[in-house]
N, C-alpha and C. Protein backbone atom coordinates (compact mmCIF):
# COMPACT_ATOMS: atom_id res chain seq x y z
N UNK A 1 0.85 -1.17 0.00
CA UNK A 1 0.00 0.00 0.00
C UNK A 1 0.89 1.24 0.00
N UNK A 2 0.26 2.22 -0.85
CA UNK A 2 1.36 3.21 -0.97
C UNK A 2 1.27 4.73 -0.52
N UNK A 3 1.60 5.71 -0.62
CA UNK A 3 0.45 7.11 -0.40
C UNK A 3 0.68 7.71 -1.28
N UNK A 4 -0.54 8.45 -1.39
CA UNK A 4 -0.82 9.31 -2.60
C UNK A 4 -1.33 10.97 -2.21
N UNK A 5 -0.73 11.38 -2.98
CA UNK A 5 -1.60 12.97 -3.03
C UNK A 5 -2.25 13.30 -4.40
N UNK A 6 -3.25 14.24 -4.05
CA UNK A 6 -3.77 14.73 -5.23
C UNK A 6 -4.04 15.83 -5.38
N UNK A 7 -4.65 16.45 -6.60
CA UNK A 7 -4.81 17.77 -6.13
C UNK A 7 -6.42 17.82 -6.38
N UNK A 8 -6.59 19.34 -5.51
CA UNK A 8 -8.08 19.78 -5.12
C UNK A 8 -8.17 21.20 -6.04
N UNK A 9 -9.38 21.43 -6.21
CA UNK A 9 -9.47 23.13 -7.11
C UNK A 9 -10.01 24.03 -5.75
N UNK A 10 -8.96 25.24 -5.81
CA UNK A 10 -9.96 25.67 -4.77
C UNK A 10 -10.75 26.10 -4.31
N UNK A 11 -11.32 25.94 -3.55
CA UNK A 11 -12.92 26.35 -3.06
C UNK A 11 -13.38 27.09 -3.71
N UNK A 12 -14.60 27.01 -3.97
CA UNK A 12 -15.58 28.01 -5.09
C UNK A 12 -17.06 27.54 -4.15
N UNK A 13 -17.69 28.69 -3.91
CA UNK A 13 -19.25 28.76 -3.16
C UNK A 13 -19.66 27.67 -4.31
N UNK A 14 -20.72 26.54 -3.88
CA UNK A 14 -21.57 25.68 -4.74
C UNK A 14 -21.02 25.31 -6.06
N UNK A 15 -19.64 24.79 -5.61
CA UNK A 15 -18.95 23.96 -6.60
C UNK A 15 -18.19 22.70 -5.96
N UNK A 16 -18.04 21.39 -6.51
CA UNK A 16 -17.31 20.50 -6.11
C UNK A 16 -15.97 20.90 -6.09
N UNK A 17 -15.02 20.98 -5.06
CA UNK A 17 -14.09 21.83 -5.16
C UNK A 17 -13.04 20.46 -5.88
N UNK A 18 -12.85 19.56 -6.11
CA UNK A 18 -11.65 18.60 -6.51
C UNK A 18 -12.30 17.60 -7.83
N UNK A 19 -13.38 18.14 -8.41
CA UNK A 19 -13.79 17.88 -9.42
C UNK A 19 -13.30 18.08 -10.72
N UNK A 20 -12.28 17.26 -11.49
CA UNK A 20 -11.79 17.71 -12.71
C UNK A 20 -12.37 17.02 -13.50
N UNK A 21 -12.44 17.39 -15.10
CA UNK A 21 -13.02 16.96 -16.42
C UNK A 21 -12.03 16.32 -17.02
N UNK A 22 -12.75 15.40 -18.07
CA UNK A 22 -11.37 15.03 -19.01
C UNK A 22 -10.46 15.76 -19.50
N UNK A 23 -11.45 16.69 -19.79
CA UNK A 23 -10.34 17.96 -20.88
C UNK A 23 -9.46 18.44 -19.78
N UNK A 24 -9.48 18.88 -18.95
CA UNK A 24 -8.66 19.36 -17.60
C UNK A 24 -7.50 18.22 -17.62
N UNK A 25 -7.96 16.86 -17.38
CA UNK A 25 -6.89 15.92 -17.29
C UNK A 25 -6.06 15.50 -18.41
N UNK A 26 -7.00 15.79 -19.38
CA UNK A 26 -6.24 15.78 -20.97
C UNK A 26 -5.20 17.05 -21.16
N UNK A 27 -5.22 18.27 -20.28
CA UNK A 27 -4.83 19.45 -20.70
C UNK A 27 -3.61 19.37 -19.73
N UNK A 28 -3.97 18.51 -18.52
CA UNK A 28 -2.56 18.30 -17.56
C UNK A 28 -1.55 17.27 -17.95
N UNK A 29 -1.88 16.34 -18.64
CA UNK A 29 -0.88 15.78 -19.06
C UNK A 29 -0.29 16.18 -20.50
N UNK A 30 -0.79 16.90 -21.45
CA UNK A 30 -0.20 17.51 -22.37
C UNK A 30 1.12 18.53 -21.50
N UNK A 31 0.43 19.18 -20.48
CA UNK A 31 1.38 19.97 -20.14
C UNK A 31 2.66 20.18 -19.45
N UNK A 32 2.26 18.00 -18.65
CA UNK A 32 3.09 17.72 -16.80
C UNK A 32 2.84 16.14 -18.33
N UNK A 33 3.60 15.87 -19.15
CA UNK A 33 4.08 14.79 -19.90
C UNK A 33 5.21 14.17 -19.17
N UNK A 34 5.80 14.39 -17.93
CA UNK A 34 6.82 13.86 -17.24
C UNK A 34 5.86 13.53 -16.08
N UNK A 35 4.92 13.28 -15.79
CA UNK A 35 4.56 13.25 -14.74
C UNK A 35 3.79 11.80 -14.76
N UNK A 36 4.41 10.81 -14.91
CA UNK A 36 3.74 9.08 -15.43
C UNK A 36 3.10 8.66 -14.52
N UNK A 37 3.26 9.02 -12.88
CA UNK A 37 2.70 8.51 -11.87
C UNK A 37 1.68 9.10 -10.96
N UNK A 38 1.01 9.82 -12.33
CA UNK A 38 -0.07 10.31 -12.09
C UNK A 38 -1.51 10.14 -12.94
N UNK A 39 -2.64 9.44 -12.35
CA UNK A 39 -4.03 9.12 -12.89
C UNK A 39 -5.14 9.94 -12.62
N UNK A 40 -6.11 9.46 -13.52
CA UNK A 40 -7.09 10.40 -13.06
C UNK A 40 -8.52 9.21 -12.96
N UNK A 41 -8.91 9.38 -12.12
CA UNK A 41 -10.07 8.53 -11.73
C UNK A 41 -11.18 9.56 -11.20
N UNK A 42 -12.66 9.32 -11.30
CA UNK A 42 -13.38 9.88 -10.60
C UNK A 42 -13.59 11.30 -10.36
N UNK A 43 -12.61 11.85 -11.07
CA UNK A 43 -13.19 13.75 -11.30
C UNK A 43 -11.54 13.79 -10.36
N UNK A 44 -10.90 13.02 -10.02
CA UNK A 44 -9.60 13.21 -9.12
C UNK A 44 -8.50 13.21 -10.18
N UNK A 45 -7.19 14.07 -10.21
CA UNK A 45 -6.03 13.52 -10.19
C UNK A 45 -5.11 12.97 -8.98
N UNK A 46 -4.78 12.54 -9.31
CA UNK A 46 -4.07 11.65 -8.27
C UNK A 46 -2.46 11.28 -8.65
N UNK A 47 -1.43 10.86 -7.37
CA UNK A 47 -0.52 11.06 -7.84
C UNK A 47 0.23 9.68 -6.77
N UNK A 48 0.98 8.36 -7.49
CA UNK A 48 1.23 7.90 -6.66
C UNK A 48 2.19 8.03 -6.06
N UNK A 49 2.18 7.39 -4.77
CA UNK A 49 4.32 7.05 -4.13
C UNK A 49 5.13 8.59 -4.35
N UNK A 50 4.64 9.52 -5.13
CA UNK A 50 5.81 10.66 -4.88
C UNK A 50 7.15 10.58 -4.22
N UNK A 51 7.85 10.68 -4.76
CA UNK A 51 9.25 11.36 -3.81
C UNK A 51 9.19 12.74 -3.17
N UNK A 52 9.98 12.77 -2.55
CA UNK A 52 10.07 13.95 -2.35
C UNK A 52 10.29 15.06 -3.04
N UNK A 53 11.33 14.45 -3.87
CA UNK A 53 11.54 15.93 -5.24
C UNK A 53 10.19 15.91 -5.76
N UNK A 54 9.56 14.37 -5.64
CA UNK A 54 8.12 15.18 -7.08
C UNK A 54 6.95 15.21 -6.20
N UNK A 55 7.26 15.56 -4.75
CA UNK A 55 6.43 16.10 -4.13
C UNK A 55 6.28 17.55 -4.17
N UNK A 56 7.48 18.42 -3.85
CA UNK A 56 7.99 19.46 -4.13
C UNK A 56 7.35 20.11 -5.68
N UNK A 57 8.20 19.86 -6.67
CA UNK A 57 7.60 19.61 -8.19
C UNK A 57 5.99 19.54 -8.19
N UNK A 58 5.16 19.11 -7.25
CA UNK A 58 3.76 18.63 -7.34
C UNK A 58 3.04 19.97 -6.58
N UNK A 59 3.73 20.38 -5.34
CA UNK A 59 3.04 20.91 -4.81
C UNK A 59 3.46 22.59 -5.72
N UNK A 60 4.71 22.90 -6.27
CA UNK A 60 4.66 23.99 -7.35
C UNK A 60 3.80 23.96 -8.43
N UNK A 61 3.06 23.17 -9.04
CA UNK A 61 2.40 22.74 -9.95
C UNK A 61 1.37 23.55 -9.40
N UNK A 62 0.83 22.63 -8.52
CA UNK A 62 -0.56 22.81 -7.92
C UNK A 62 -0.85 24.39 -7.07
N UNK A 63 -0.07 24.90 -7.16
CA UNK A 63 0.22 26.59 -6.70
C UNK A 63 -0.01 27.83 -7.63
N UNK A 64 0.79 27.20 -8.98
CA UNK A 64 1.28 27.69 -10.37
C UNK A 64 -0.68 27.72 -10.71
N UNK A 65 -1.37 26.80 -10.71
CA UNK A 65 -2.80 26.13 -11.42
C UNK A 65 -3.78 27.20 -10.37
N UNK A 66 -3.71 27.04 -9.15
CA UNK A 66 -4.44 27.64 -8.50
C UNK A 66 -5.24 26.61 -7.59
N UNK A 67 -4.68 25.63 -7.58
CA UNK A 67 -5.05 24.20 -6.81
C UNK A 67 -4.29 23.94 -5.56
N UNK A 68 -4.73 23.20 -4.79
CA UNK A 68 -4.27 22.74 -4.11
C UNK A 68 -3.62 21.38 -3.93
N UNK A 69 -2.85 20.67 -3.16
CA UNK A 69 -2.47 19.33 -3.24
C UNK A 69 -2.14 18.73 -1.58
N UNK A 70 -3.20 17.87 -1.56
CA UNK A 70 -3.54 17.42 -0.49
C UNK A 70 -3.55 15.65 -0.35
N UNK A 71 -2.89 15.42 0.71
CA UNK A 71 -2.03 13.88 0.95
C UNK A 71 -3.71 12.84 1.52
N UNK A 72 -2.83 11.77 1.75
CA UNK A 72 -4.01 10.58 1.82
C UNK A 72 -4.75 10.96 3.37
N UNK A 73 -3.58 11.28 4.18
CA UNK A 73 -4.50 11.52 5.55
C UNK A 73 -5.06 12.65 5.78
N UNK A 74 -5.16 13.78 4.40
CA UNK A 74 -6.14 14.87 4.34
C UNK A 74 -5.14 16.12 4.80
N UNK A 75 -4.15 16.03 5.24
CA UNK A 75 -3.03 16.89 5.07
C UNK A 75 -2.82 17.97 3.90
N UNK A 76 -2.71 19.02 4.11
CA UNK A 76 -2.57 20.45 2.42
C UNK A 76 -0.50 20.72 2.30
N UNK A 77 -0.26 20.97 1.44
CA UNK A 77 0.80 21.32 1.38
C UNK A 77 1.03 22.28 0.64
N UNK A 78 2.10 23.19 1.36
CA UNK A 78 2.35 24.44 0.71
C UNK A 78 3.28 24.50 -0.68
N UNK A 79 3.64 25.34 -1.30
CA UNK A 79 3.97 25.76 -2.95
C UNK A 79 5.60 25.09 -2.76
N UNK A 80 6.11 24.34 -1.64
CA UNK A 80 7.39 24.20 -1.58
C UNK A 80 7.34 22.37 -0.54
N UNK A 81 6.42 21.73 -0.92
CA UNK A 81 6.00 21.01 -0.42
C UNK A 81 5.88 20.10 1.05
N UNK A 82 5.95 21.50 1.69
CA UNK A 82 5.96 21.23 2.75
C UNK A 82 4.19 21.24 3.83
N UNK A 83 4.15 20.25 5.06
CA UNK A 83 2.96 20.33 5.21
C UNK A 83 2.49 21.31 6.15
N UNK A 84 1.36 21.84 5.72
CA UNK A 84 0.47 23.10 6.12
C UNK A 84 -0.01 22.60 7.45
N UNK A 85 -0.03 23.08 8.55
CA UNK A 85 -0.36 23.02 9.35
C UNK A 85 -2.22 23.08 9.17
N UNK A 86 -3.24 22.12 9.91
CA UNK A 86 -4.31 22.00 9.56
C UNK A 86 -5.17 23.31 10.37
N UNK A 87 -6.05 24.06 9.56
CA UNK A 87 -6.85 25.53 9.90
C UNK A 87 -8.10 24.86 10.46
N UNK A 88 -8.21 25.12 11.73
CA UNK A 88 -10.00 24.85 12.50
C UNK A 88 -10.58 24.94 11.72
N UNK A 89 -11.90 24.71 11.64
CA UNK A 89 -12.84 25.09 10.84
C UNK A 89 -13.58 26.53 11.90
N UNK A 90 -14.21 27.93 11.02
CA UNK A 90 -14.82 28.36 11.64
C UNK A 90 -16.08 28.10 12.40
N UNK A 91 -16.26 28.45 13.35
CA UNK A 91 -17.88 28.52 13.64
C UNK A 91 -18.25 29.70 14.29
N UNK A 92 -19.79 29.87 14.10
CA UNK A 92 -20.40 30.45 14.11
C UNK A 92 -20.26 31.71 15.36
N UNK A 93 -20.67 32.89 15.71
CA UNK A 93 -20.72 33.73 16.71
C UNK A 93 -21.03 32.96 18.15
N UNK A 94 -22.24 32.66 17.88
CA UNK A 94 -23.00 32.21 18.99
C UNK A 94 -21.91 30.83 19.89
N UNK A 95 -21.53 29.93 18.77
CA UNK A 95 -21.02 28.81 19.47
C UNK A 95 -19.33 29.09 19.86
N UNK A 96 -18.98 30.51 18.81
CA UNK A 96 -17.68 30.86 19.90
C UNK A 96 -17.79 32.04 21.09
N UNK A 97 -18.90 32.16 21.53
CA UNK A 97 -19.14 33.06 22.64
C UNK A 97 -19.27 31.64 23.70
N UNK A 98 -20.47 30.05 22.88
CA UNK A 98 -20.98 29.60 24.51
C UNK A 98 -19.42 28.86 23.99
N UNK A 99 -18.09 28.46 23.70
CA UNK A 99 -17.19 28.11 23.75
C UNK A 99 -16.30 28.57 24.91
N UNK A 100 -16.49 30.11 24.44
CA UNK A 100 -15.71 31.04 25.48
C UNK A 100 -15.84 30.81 26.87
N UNK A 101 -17.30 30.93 26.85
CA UNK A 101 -17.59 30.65 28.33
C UNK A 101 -17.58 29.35 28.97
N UNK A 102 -17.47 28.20 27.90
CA UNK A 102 -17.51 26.83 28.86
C UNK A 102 -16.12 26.93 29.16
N UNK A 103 -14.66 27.17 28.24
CA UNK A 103 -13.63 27.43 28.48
C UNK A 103 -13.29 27.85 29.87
N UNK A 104 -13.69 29.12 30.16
CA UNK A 104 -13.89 30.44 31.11
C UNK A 104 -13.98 29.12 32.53
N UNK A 105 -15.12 28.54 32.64
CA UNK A 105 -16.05 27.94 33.63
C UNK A 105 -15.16 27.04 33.82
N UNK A 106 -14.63 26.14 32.94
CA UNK A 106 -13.98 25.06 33.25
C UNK A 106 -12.80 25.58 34.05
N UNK A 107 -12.07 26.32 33.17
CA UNK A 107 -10.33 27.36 33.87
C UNK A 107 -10.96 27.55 35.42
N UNK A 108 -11.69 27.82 35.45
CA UNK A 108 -12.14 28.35 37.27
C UNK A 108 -12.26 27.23 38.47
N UNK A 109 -12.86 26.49 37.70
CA UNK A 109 -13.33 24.63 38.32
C UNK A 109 -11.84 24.15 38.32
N UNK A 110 -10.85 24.45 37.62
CA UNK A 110 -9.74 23.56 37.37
C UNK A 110 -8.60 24.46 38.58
N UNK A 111 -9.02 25.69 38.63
CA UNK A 111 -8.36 26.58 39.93
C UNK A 111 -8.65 26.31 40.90
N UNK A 112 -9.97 26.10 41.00
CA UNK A 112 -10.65 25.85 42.19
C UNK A 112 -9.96 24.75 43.27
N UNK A 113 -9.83 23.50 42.23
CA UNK A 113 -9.09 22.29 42.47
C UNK A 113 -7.83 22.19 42.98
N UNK A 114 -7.13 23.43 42.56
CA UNK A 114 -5.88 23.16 41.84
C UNK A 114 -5.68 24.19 43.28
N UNK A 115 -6.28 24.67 44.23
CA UNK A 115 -5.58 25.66 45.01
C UNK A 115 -5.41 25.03 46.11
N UNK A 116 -4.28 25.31 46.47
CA UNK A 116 -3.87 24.60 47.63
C UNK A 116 -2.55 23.34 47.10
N UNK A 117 -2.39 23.12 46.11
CA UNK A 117 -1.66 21.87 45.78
C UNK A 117 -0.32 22.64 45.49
N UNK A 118 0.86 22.26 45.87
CA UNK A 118 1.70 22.52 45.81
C UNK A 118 2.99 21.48 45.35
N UNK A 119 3.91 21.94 44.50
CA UNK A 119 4.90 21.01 43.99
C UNK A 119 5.99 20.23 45.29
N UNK A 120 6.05 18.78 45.45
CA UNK A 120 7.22 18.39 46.86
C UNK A 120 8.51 18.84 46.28
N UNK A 121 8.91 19.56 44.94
CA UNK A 121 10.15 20.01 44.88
C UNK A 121 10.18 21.26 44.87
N UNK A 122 11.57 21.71 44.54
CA UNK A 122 11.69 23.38 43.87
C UNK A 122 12.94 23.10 42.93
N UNK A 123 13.07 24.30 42.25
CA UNK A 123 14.08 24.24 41.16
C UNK A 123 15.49 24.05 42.06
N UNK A 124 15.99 22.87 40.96
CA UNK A 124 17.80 22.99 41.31
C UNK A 124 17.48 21.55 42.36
N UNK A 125 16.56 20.66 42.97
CA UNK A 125 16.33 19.89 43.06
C UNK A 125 16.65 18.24 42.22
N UNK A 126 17.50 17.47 42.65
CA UNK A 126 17.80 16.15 41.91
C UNK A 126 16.75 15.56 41.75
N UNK A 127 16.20 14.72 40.98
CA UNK A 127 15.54 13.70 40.97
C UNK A 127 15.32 12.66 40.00
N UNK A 128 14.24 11.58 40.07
CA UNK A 128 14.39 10.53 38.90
C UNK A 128 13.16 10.30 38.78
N UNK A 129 12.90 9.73 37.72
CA UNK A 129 11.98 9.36 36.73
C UNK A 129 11.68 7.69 36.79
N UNK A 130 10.61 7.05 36.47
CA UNK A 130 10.61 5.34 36.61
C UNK A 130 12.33 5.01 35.43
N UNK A 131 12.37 6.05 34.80
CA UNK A 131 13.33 5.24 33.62
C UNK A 131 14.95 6.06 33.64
N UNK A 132 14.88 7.21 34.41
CA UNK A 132 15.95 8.00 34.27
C UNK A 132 16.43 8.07 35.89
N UNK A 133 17.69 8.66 35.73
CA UNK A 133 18.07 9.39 36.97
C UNK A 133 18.98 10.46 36.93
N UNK A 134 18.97 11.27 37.64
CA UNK A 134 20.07 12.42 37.45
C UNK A 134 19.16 13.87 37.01
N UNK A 135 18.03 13.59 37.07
CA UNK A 135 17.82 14.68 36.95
C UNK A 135 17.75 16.00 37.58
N UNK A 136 17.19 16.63 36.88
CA UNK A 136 17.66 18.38 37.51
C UNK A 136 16.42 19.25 37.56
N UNK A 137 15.69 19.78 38.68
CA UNK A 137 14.15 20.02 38.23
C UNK A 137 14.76 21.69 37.88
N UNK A 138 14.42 22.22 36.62
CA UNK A 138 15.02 23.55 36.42
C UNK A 138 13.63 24.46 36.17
N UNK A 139 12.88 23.86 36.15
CA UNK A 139 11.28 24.63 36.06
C UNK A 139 10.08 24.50 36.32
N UNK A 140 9.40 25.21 37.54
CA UNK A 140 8.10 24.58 37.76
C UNK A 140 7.10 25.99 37.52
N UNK A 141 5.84 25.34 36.87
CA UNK A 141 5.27 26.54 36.82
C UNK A 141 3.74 25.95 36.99
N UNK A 142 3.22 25.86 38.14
CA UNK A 142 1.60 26.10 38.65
C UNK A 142 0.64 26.45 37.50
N UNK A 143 0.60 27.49 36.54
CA UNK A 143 -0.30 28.16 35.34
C UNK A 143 -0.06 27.37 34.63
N UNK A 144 0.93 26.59 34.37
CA UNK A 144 1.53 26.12 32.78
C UNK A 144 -0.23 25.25 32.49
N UNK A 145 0.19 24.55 31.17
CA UNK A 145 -0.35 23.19 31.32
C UNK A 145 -2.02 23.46 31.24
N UNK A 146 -2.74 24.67 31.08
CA UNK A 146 -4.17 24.99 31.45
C UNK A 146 -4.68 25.08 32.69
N UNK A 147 -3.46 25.81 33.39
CA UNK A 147 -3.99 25.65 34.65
C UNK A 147 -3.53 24.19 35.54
N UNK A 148 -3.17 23.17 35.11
CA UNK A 148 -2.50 21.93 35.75
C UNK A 148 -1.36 22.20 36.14
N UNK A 149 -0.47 22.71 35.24
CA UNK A 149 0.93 23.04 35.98
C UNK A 149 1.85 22.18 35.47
N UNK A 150 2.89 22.33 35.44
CA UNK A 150 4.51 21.49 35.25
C UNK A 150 5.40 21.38 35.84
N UNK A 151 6.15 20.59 35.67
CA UNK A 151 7.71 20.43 36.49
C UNK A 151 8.36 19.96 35.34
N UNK A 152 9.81 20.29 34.86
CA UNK A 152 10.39 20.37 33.76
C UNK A 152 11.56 20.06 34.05
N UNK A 153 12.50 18.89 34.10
CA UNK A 153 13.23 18.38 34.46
C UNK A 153 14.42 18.39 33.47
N UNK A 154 15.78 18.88 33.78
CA UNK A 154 16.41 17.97 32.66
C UNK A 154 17.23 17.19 32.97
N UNK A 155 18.15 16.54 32.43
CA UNK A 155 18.51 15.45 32.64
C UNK A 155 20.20 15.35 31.95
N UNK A 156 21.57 14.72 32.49
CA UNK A 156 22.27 14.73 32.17
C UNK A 156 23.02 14.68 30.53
N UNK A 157 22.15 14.00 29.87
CA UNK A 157 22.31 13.63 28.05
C UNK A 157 21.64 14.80 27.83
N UNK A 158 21.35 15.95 28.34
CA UNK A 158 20.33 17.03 27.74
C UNK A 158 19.15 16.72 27.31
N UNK A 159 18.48 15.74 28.01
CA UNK A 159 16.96 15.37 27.64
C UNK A 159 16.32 16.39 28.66
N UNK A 160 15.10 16.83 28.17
CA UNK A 160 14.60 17.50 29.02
C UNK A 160 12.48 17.09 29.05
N UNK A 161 12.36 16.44 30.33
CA UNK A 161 10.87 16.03 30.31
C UNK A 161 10.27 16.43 31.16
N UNK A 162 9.09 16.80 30.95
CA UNK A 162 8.18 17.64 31.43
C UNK A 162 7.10 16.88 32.16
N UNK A 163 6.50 17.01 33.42
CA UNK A 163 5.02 16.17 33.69
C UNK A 163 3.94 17.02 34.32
N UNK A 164 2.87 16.87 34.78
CA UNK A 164 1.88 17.52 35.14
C UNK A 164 1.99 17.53 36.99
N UNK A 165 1.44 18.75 37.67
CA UNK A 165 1.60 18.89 38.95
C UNK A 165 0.94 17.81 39.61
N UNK A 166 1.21 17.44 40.57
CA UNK A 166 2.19 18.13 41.77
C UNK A 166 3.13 17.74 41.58
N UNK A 167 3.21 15.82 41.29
CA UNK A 167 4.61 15.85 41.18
C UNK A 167 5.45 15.30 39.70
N UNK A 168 4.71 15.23 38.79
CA UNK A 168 4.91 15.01 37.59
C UNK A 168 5.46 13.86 37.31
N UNK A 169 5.08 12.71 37.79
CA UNK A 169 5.87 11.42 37.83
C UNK A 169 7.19 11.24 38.40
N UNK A 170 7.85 12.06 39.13
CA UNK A 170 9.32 12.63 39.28
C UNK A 170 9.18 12.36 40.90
N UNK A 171 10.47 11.66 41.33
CA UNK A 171 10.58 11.41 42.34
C UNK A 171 11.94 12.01 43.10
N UNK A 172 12.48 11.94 44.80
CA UNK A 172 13.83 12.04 44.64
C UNK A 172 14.65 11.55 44.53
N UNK A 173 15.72 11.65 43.95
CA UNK A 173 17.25 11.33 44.00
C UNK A 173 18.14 11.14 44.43
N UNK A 174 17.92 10.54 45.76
CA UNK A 174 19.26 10.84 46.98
C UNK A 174 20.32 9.80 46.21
């Protein structure tokens, strides 16, 4: 099994946005005649196994056209084929106001909880981990985390791991 990208047209109000015609697919391979590992099925072009160079090559194409080119797990990639970080979808006024506020409500419930708990270390503190030892607690911060908090440990090889309060899986070190 292999992966594939293809490309999409973009968005147009009350249009199939990745819908191509023959003539479209007839007009892309007159033009991308180096491009063998690419079909067209179903109103799709499609493109198999890519490399990386003819990922690159694919996603300039699809930039150049006014298309987009988007991978098997629904991933977009930018004009240099690299992957686009995925955009929320908007919604509406209403459901990002009652968002705001369940947000809001929860942050308060999670303070609420959260007061009084305090970290058993402080920074500059040794300690170990079920799998490490030697560590070094160099950062704790109560707010981090949504309000849960952190302890940020590092560790002699310059690993540095992080866990949730109070005590973040992190024990001491004598």
């Amino acid at each position: 099994m292999g992966y594939n990208v293809r490309f999409e047209k973009a968005e147009m109000p009350g249009a199939s946005q990745d819908q191509f015609n023959e003539r479209e697919w007839q007009s892309f391979q007159a033009k991308y005649p180096t491009i063998d590992y690419a079909y067209f099925a179903g109103g799709s072009i499609t493109c198999k196994n890519p490399s990386e160079d003819q990922l690159k090559n694919l996603a300039q194409i699809a930039y150049r056209q006014g298309w987009r080119l988007r991978g098997d797990d629904g991933e977009y990639y930018d004009e240099h084929g690299n992957v686009i970080a995925a955009i929320p979808p908007t919604q509406g006024f209403f459901a990002a106001v009652r968002n705001a506020l369940a947000n809001a409500r929860a942050a308060r419930e999670l303070g609420r909880e959260m007061r009084g708990v305090e970290c058993p270390f402080k920074v500059g503190d040794r300690v170990k981990s079920m799998h490490r030892r030697g560590g070094l607690v160099t950062r704790i911060d109560k707010r981090a985390n949504s309000g849960l908090g952190i302890v940020e440990v590092t560790f002699p090889d310059g690993a540095v791991i992080g866990g949730m309060f109070p005590d973040g899986g992190f024990e001491r070190d004598e």
